[in-house]
PDB file of N, CA and C in Angstrom:
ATOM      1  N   UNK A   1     -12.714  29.651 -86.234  1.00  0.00           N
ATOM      2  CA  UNK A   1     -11.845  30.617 -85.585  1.00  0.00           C
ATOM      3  C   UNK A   1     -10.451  30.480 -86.189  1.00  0.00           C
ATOM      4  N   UNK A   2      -9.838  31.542 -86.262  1.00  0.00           N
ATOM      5  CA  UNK A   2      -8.637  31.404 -86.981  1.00  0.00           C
ATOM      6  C   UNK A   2      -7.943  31.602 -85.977  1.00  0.00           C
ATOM      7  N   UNK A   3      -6.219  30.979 -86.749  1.00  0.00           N
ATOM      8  CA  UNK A   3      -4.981  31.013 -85.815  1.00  0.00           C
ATOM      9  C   UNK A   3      -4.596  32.673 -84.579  1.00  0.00           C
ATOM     10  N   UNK A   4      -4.895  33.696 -85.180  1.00  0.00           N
ATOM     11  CA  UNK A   4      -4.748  34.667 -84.849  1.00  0.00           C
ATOM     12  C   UNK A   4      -5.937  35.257 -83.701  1.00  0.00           C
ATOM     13  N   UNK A   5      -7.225  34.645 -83.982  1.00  0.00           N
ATOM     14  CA  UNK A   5      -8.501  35.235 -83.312  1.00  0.00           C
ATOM     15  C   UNK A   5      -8.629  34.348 -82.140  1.00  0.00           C
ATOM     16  N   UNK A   6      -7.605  32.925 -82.233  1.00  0.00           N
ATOM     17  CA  UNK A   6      -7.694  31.573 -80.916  1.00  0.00           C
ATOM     18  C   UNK A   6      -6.715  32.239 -79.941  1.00  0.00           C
ATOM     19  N   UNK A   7      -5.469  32.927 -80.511  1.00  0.00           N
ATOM     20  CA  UNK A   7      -4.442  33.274 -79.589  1.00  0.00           C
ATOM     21  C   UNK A   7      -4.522  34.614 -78.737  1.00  0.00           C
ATOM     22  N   UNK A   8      -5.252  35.221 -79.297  1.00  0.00           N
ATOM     23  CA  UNK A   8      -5.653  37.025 -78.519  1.00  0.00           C
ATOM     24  C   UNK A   8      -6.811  36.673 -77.263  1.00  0.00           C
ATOM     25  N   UNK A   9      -6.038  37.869 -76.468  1.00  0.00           N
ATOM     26  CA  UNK A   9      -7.306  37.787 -75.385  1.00  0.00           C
ATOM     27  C   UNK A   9      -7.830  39.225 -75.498  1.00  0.00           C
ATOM     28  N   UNK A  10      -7.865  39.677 -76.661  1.00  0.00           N
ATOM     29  CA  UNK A  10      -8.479  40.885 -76.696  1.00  0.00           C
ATOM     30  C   UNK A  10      -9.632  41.464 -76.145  1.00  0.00           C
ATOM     31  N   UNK A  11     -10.587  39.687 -76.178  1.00  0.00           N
ATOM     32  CA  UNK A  11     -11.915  39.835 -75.795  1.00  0.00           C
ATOM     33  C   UNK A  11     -12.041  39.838 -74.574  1.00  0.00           C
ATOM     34  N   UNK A  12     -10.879  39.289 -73.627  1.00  0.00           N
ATOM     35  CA  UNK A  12     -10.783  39.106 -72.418  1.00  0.00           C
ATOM     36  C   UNK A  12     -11.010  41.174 -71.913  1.00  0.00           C
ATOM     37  N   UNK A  13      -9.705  41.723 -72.631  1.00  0.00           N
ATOM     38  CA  UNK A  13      -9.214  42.914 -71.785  1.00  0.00           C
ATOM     39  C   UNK A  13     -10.470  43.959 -72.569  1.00  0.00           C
ATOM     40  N   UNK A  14     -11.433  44.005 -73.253  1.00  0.00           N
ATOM     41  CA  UNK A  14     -12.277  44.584 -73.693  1.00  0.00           C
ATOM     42  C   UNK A  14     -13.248  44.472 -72.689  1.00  0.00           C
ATOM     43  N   UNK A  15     -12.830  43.863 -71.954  1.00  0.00           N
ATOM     44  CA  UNK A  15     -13.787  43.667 -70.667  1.00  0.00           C
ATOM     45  C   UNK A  15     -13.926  44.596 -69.085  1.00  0.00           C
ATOM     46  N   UNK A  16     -12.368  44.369 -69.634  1.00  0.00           N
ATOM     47  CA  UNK A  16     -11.929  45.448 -68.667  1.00  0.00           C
ATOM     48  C   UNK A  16     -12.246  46.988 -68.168  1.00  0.00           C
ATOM     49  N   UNK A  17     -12.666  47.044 -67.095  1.00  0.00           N
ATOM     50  CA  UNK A  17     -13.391  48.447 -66.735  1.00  0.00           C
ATOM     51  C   UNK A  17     -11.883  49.279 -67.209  1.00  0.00           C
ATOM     52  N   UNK A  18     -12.423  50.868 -67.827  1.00  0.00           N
ATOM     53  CA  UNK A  18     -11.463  51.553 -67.904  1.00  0.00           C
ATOM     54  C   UNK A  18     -10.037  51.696 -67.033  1.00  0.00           C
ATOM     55  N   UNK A  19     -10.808  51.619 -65.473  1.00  0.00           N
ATOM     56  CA  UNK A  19      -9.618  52.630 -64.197  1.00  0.00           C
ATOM     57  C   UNK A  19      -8.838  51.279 -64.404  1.00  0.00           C
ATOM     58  N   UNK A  20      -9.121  49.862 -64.924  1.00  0.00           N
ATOM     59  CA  UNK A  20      -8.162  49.213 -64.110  1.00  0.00           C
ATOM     60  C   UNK A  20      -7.582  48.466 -65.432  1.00  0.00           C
ATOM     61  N   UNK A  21      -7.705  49.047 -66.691  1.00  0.00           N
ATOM     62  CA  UNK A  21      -7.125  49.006 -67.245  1.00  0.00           C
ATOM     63  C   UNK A  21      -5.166  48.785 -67.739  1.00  0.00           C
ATOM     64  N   UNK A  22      -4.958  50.089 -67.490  1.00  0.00           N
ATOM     65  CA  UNK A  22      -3.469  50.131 -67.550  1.00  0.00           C
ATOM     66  C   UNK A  22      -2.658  49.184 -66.176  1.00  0.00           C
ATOM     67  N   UNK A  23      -3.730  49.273 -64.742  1.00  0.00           N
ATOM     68  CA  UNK A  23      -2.814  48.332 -64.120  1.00  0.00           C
ATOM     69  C   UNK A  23      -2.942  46.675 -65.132  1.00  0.00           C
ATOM     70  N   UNK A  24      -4.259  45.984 -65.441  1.00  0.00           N
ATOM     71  CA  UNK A  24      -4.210  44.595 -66.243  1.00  0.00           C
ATOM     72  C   UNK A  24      -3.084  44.567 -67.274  1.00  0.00           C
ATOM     73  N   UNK A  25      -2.848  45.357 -67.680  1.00  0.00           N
ATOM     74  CA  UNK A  25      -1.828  45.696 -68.691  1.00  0.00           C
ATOM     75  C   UNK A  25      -0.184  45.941 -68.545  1.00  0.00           C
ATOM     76  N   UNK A  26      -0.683  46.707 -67.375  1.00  0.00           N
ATOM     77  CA  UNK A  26       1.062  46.319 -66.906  1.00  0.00           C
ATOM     78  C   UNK A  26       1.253  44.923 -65.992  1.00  0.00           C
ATOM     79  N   UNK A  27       0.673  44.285 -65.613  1.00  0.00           N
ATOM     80  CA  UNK A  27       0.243  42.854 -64.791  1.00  0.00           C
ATOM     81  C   UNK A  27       0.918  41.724 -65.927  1.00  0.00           C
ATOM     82  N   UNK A  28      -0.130  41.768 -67.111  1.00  0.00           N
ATOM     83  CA  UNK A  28       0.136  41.201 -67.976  1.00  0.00           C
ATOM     84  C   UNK A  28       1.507  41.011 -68.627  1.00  0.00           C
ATOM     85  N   UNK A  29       1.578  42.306 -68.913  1.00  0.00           N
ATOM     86  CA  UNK A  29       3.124  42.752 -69.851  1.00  0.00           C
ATOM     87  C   UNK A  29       3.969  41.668 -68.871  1.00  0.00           C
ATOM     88  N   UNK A  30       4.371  42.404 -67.360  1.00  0.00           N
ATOM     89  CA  UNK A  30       5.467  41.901 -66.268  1.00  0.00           C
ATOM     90  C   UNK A  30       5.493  40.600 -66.889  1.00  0.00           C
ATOM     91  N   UNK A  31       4.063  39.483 -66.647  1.00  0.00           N
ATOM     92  CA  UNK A  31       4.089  38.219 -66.633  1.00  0.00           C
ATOM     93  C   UNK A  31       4.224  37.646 -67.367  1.00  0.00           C
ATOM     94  N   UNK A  32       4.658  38.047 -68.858  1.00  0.00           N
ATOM     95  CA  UNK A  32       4.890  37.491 -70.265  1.00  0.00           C
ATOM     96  C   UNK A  32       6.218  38.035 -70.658  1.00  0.00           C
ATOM     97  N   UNK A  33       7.198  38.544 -70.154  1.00  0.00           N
ATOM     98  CA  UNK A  33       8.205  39.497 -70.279  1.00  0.00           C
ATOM     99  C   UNK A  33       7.971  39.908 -71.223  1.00  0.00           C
ATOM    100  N   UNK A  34       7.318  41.466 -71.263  1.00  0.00           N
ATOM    101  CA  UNK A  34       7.651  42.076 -72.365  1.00  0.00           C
ATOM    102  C   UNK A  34       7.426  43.702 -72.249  1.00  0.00           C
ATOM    103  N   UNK A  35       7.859  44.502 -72.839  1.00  0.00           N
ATOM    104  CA  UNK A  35       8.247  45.787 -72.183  1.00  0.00           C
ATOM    105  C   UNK A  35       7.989  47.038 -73.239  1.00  0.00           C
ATOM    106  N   UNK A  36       7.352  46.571 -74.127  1.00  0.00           N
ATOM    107  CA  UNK A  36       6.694  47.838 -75.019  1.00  0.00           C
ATOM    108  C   UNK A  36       5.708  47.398 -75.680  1.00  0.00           C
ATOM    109  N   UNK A  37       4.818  48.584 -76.267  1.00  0.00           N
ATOM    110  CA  UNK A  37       3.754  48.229 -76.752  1.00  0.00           C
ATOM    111  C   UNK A  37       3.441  47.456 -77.996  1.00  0.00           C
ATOM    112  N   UNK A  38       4.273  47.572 -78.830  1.00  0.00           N
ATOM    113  CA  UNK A  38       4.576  46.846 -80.350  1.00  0.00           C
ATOM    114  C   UNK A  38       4.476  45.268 -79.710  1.00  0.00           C
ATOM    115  N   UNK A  39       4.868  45.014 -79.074  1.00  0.00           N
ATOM    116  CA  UNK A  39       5.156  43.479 -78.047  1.00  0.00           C
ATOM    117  C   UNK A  39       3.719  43.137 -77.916  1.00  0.00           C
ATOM    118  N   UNK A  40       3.397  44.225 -76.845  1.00  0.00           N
ATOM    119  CA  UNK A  40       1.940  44.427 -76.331  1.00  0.00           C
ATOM    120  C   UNK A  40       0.846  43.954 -77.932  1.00  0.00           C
ATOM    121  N   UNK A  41       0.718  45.045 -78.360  1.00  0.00           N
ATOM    122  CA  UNK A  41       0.202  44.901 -79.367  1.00  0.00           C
ATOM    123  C   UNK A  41      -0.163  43.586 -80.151  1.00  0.00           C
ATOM    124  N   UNK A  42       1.052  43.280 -80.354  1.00  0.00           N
ATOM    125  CA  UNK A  42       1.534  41.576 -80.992  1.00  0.00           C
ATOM    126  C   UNK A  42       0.477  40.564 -79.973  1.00  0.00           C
ATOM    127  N   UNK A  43       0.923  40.647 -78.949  1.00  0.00           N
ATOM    128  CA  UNK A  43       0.492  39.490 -78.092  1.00  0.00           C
ATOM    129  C   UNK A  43      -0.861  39.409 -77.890  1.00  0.00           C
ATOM    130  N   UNK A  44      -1.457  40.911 -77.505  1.00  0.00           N
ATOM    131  CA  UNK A  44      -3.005  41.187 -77.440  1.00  0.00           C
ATOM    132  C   UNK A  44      -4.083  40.759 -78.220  1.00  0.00           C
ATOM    133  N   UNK A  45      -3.239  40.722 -79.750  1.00  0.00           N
ATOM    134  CA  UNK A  45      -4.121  40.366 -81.262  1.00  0.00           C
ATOM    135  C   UNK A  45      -3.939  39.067 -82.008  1.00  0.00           C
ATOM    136  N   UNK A  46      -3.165  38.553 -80.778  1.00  0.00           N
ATOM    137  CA  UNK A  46      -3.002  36.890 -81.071  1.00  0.00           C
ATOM    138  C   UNK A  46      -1.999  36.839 -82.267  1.00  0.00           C
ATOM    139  N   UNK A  47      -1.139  37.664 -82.456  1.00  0.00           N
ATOM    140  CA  UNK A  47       0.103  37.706 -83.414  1.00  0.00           C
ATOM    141  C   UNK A  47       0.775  36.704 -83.089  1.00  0.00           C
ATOM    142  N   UNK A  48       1.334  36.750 -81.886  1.00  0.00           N
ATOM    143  CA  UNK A  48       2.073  35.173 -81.273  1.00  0.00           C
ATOM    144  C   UNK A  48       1.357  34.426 -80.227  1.00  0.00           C
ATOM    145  N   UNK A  49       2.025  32.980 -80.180  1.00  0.00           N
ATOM    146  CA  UNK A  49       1.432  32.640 -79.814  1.00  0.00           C
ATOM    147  C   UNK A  49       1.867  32.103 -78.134  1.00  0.00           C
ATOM    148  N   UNK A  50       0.634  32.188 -76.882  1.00  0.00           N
ATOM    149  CA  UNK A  50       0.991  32.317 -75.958  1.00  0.00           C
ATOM    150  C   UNK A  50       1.788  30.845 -75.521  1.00  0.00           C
ATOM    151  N   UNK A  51       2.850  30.604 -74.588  1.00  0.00           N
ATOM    152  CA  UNK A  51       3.079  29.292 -74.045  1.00  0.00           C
ATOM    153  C   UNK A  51       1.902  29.080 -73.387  1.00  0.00           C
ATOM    154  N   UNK A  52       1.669  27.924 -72.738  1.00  0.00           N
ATOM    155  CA  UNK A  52       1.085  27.287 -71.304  1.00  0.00           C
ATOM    156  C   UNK A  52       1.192  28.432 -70.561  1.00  0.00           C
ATOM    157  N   UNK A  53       2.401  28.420 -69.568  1.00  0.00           N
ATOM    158  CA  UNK A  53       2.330  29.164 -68.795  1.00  0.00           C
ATOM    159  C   UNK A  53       1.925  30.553 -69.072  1.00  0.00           C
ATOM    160  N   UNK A  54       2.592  31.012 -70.055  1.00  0.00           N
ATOM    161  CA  UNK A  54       1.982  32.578 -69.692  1.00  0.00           C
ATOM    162  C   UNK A  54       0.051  32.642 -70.374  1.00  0.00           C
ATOM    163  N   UNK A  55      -0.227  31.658 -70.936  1.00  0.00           N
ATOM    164  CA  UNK A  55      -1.548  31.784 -70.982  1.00  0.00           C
ATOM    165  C   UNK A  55      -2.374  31.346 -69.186  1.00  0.00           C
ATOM    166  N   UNK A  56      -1.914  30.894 -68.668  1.00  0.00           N
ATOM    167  CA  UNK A  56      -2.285  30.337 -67.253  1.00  0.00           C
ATOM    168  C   UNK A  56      -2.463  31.938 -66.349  1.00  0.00           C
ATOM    169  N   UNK A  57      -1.030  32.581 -66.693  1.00  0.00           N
ATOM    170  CA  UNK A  57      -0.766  33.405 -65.870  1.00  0.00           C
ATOM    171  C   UNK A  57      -2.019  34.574 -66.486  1.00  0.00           C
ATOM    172  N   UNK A  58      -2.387  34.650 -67.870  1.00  0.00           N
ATOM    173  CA  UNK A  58      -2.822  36.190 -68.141  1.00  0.00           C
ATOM    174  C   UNK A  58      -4.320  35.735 -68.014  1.00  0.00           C
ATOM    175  N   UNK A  59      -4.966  34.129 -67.973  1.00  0.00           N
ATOM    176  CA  UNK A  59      -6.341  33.790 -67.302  1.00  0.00           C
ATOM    177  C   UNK A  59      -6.813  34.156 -65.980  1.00  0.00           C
ATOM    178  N   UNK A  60      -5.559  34.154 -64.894  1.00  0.00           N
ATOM    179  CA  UNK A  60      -5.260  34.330 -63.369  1.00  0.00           C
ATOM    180  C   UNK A  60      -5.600  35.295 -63.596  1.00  0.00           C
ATOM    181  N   UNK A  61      -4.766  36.965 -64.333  1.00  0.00           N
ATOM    182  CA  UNK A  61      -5.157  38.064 -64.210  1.00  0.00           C
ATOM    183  C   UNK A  61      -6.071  38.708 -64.133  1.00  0.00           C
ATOM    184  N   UNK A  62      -7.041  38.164 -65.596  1.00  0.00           N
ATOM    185  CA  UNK A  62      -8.144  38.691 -65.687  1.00  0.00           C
ATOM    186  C   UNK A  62      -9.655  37.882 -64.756  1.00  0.00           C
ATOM    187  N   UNK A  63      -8.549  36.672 -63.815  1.00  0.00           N
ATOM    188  CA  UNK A  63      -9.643  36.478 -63.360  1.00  0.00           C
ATOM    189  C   UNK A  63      -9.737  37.285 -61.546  1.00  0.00           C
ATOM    190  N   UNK A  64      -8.596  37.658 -61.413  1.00  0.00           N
ATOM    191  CA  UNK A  64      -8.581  38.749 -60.357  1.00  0.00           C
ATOM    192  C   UNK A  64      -9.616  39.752 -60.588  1.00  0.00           C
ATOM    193  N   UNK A  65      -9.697  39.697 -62.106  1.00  0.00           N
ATOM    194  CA  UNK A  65     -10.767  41.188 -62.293  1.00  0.00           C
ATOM    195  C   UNK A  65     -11.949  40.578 -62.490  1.00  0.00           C
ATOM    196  N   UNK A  66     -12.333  39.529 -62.428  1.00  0.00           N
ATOM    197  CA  UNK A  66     -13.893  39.056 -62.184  1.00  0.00           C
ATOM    198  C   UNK A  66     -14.163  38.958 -64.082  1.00  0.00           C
ATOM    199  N   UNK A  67     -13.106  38.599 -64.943  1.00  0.00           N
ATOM    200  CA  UNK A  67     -13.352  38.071 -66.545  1.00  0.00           C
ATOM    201  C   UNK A  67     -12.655  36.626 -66.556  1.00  0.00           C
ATOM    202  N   UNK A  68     -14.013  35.993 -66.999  1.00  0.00           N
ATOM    203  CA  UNK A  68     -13.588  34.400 -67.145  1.00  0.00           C
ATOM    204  C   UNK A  68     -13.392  34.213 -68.757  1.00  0.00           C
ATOM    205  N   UNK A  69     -14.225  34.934 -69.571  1.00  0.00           N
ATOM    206  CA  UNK A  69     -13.852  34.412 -70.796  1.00  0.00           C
ATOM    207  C   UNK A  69     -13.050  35.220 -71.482  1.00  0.00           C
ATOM    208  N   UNK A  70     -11.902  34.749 -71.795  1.00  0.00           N
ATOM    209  CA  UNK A  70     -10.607  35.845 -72.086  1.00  0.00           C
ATOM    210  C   UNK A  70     -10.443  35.164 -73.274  1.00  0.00           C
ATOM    211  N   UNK A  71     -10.460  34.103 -73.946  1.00  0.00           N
ATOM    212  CA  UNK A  71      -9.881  34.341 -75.707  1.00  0.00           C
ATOM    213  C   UNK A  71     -10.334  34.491 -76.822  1.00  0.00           C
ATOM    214  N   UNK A  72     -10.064  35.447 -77.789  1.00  0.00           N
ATOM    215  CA  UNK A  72     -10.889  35.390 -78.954  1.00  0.00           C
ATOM    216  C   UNK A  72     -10.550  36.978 -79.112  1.00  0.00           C
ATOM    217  N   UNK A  73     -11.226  37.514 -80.281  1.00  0.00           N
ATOM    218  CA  UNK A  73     -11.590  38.618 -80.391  1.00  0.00           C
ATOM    219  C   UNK A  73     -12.832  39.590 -80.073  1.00  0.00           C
ATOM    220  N   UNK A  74     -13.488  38.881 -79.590  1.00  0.00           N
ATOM    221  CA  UNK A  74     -14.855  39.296 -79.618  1.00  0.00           C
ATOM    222  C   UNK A  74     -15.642  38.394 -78.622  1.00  0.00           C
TER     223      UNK A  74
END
């Protein structure tokens, strides 16, 4: 697994039922401060890399939505 495919939870939010989509997404964004999609983007595809905490916080999220395995690409 590479540096980029360990840090994305792409695989997490690919999980995600459509309707509840954009709320996980704005959940997320709030809890990582960040406020546009280029950000979004970055963070989603494991461009940067998450702290502790905000990886804690965006596991919590998706585990509100009933997704336990959130990192990777796939």
């Amino acid at each position: 697994m590479n540096k980029t495919n360990k840090y994305s939870f792409k695989k997490g939010f690919l999980q995600v039922r459509q309707k509840d989509a954009d709320e996980v997404r704005g959940l997320i964004m709030k809890a990582i401060g960040i406020n546009n999609r280029i950000s979004w983007s970055k963070r989603l595809n494991g461009h940067i890399e998450p702290k502790v905490s905000e990886a804690m916080e965006i596991e919590a999220i998706f585990r509100r939505f009933g997704i336990k395995d959130v990192w990777g690409v796939e």
